[in-house]
N, C-alpha and C. Protein backbone atom coordinates (compact mmCIF):
# COMPACT_ATOMS: atom_id res chain seq x y z
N UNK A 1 88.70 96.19 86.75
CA UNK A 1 89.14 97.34 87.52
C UNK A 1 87.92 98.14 87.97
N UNK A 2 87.54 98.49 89.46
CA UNK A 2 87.10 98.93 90.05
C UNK A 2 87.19 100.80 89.35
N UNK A 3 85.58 101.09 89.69
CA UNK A 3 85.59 102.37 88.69
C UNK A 3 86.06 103.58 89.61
N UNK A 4 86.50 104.76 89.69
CA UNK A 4 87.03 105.81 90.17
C UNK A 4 85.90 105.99 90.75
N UNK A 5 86.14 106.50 92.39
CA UNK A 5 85.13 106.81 93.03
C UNK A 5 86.05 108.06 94.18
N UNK A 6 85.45 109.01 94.10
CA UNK A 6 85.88 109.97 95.46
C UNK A 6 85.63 109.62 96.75
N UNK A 7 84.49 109.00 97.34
CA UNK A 7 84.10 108.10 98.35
C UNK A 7 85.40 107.42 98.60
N UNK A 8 85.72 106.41 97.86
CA UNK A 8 86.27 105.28 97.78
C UNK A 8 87.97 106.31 98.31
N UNK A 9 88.37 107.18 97.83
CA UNK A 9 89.25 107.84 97.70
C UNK A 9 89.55 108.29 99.18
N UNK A 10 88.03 109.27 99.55
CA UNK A 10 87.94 109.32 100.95
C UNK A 10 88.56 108.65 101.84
N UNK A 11 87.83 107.53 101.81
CA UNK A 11 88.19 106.28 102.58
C UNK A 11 89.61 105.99 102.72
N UNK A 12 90.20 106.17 101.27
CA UNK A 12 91.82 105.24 101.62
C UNK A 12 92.01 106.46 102.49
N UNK A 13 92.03 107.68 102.45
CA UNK A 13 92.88 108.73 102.98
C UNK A 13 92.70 108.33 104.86
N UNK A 14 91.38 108.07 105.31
CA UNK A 14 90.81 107.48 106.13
C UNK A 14 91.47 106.66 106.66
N UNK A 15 92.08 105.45 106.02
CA UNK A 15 92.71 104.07 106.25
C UNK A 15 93.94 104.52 106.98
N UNK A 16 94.47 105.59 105.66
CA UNK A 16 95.71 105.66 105.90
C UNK A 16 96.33 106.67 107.34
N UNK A 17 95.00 107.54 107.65
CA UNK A 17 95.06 108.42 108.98
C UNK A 17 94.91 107.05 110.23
N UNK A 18 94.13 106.19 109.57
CA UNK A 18 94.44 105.12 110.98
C UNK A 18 95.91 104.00 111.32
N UNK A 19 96.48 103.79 110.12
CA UNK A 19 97.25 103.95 110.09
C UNK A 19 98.66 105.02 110.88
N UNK A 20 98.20 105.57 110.68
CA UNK A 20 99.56 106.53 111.24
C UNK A 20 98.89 106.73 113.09
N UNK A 21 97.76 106.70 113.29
CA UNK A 21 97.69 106.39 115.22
C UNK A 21 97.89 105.31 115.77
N UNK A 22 98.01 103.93 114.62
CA UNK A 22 98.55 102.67 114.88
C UNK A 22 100.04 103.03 115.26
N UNK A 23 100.93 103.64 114.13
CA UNK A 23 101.95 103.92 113.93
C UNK A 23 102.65 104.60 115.57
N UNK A 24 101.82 105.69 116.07
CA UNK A 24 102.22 106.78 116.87
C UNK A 24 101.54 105.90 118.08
N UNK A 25 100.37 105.22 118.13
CA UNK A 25 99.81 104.46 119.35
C UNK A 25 100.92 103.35 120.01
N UNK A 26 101.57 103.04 119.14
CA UNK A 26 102.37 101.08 119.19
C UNK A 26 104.63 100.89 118.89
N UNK A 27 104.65 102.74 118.77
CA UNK A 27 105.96 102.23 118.34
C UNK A 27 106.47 103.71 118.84
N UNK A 28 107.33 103.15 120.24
CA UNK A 28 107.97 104.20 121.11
C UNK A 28 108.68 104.90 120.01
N UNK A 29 109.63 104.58 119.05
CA UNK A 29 110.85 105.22 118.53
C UNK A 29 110.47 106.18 117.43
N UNK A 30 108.90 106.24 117.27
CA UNK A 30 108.26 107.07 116.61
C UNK A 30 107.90 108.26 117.58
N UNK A 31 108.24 108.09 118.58
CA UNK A 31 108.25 109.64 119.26
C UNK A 31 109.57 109.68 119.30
N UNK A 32 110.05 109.37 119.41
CA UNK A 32 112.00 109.81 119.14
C UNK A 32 112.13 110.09 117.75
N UNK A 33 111.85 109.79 116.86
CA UNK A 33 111.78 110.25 115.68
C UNK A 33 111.35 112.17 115.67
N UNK A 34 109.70 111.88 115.74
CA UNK A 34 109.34 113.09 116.13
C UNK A 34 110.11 114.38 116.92
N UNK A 35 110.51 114.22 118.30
CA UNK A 35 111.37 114.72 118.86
C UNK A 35 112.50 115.35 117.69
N UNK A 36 113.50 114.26 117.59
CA UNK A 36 114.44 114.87 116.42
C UNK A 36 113.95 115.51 115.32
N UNK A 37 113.15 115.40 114.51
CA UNK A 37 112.43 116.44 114.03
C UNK A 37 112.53 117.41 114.35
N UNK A 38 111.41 117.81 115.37
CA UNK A 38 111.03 119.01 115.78
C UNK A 38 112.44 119.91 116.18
N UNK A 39 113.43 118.99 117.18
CA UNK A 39 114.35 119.85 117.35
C UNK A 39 115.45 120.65 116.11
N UNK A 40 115.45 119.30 115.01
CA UNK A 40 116.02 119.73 113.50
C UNK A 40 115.21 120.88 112.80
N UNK A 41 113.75 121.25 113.12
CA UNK A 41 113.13 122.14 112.54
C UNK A 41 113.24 123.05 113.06
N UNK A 42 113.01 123.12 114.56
CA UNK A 42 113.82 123.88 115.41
C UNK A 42 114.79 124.94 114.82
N UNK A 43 116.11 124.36 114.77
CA UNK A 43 116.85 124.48 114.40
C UNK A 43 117.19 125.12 113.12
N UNK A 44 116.50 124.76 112.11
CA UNK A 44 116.33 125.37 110.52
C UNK A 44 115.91 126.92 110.78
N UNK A 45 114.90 126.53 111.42
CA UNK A 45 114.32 128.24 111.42
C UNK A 45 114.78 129.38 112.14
N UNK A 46 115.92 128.85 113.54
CA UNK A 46 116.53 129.58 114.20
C UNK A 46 117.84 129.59 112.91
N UNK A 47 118.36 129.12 112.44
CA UNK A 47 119.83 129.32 111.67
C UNK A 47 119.18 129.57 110.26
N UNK A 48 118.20 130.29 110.16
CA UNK A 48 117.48 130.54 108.93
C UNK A 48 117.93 130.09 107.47
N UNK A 49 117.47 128.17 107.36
CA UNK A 49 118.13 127.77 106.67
C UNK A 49 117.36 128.17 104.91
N UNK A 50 118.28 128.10 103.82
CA UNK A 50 118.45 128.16 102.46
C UNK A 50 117.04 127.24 102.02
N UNK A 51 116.11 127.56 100.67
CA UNK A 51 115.67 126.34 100.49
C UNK A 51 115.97 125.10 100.26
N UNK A 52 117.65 125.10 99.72
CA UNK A 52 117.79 123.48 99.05
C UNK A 52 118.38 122.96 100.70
N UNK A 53 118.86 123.62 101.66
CA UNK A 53 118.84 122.90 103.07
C UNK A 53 117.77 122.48 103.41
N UNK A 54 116.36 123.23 103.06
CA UNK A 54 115.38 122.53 103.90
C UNK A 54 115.22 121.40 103.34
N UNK A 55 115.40 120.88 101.44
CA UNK A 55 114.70 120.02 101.45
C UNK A 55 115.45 118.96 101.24
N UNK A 56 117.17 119.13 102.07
CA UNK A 56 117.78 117.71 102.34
C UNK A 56 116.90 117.57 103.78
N UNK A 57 116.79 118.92 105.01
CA UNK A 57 115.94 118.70 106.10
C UNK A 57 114.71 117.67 105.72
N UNK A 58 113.88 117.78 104.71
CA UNK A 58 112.68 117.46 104.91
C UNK A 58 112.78 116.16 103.72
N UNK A 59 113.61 115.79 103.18
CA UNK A 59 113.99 114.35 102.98
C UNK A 59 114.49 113.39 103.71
N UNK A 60 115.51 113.89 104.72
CA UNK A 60 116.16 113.38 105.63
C UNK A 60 115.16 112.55 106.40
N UNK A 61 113.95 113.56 107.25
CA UNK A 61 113.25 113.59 108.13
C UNK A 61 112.05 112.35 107.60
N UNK A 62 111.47 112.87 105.94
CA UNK A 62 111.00 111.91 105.58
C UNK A 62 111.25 110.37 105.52
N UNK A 63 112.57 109.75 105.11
CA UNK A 63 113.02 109.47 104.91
C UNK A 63 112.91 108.42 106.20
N UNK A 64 113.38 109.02 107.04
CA UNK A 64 113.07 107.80 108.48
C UNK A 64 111.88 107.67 108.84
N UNK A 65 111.02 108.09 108.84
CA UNK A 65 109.67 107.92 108.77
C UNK A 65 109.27 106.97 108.31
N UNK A 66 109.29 107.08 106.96
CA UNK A 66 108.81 106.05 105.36
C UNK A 66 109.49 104.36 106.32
N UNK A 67 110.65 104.61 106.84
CA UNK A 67 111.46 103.12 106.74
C UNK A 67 110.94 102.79 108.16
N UNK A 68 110.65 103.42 109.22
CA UNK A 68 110.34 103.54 110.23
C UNK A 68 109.01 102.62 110.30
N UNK A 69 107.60 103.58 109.23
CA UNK A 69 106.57 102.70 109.25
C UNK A 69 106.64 101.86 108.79
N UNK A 70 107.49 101.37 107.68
CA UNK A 70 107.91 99.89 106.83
C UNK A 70 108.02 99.14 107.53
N UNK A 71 109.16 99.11 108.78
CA UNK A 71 109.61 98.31 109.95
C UNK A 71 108.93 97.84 110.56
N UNK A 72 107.97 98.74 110.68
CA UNK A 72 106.60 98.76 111.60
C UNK A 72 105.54 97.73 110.97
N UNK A 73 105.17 97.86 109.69
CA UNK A 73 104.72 97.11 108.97
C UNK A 73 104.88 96.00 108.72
N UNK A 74 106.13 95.41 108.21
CA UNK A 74 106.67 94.27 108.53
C UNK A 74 106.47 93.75 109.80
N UNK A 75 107.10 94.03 110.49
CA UNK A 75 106.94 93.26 112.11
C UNK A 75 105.78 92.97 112.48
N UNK A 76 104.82 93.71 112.17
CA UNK A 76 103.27 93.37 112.46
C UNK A 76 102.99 91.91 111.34
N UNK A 77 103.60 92.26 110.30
CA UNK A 77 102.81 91.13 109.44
C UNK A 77 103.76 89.89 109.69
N UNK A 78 105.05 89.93 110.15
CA UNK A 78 105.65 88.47 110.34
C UNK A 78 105.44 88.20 111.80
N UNK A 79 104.50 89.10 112.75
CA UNK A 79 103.94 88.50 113.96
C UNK A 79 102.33 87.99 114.04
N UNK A 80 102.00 88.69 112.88
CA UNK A 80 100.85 87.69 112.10
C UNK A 80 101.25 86.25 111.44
N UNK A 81 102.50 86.28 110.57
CA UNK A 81 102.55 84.69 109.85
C UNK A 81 103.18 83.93 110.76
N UNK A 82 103.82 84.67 111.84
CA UNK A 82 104.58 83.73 112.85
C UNK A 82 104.93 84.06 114.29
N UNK A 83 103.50 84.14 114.91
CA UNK A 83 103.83 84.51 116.14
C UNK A 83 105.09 83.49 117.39
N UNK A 84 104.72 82.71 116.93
CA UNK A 84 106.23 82.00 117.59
C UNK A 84 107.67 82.28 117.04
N UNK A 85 108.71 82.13 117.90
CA UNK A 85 110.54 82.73 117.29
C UNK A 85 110.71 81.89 115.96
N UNK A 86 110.83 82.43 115.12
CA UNK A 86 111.10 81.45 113.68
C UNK A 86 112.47 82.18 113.19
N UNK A 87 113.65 81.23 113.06
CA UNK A 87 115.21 81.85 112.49
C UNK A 87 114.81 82.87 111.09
N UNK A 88 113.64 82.18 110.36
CA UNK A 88 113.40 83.38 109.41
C UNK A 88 112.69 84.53 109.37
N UNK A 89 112.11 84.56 110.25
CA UNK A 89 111.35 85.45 110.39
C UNK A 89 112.53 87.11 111.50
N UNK A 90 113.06 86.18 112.23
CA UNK A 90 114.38 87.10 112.75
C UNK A 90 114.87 87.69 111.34
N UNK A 91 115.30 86.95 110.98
CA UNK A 91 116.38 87.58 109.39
C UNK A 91 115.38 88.68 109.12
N UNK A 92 114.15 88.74 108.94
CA UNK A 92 113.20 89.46 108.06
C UNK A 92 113.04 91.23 108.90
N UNK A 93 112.84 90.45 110.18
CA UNK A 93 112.82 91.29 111.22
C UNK A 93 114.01 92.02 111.47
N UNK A 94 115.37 91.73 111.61
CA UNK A 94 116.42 92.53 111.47
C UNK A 94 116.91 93.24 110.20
N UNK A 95 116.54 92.64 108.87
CA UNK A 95 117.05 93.69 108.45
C UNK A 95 116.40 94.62 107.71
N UNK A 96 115.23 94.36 108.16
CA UNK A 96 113.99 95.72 108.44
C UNK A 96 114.22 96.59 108.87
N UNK A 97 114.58 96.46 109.99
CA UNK A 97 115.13 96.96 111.26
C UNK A 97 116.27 98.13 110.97
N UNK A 98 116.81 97.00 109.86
CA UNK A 98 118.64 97.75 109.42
C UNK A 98 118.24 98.65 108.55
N UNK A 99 117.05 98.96 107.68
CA UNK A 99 117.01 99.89 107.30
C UNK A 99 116.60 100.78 107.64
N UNK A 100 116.27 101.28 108.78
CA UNK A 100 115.72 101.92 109.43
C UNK A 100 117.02 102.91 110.00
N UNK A 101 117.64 101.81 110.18
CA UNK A 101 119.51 102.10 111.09
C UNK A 101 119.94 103.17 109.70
N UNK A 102 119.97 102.21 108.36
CA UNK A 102 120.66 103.22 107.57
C UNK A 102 119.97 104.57 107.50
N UNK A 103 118.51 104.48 107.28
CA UNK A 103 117.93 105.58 107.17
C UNK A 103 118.30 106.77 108.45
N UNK A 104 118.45 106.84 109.65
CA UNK A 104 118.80 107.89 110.25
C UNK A 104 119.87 107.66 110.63
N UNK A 105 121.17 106.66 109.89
CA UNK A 105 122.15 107.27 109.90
C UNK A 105 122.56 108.50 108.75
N UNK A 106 121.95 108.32 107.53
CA UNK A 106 121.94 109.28 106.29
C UNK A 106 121.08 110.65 107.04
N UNK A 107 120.44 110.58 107.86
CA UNK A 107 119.79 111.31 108.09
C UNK A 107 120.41 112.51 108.81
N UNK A 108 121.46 111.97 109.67
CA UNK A 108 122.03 112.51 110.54
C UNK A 108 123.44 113.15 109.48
N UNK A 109 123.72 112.11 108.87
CA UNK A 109 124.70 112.42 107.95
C UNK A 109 124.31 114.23 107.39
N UNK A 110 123.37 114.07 106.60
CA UNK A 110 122.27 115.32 106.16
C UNK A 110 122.66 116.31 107.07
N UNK A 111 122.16 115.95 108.35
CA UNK A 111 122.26 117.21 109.36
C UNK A 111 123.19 117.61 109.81
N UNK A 112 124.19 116.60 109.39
CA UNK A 112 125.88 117.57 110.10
C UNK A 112 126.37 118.12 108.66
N UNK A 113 126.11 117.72 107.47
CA UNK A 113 125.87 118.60 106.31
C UNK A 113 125.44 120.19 106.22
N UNK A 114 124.23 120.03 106.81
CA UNK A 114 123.41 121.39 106.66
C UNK A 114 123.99 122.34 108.22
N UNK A 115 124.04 121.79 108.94
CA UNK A 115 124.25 122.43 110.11
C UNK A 115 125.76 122.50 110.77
N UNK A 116 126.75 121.62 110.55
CA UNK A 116 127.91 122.01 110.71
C UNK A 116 128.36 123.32 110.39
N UNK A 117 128.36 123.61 108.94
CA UNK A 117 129.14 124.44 108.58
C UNK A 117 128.51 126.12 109.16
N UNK A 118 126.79 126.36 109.44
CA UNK A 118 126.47 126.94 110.43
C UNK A 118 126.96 127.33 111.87
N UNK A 119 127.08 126.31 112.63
CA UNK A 119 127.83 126.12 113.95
C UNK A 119 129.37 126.42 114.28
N UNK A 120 129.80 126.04 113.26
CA UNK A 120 131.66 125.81 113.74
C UNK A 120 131.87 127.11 112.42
């Protein structure tokens, strides 16, 4: 095991900021993501939400993100092991994909939670 280094520490944080302009450079639905966000935060602060609302808000929000870059992740690495159409690599690729689906459907779920009973 490699010894503790702050450098070294640096760096991942580094990796991981390039990472996320890969993320925002290469995958349209990560500005649709964003968007909904902002308008859900929007939103919190105009209907001056409770703390335990914000932090279904800011799980929710997380939440598609996390599965979002996963998706993202994946797809890059099974267009690395298989850039040609492979039936398995589809399977891998869709239901990547599907979690992504569940994730901002819960997400949305969340927000007619917190914000319905505001509105109506």
């Amino acid at each position: 095991m490699k010894k503790f280094s702050i450098t070294d520490r640096i760096k991942s944080v580094g990796y991981a900021l390039e990472g996320l302009i890969v993320f925002f450079k290469t995958q349209h639905n990560a500005w649709i993501h964003v968007a909904a966000a902002a308008i859900t935060i929007a939103a919190g602060f105009y209907l001056q939400l409770g703390k335990t609302d914000w932090l279904m808000i800011i799980i929710a929000i997380t939440l598609v993100f996390i599965t979002e870059m996963f998706n993202t992740a994946i797809e890059f690495l099974c267009d690395v092991v298989s850039p040609q159409i492979h039936p398995g690599i589809k399977k891998v690729k869709d239901v990547s994909a599907a979690a992504v689906l569940i994730a901002a459907i819960a997400a949305i779920a969340m927000g007619i939670i917190v914000f319905l009973p505001r509105i109506c």
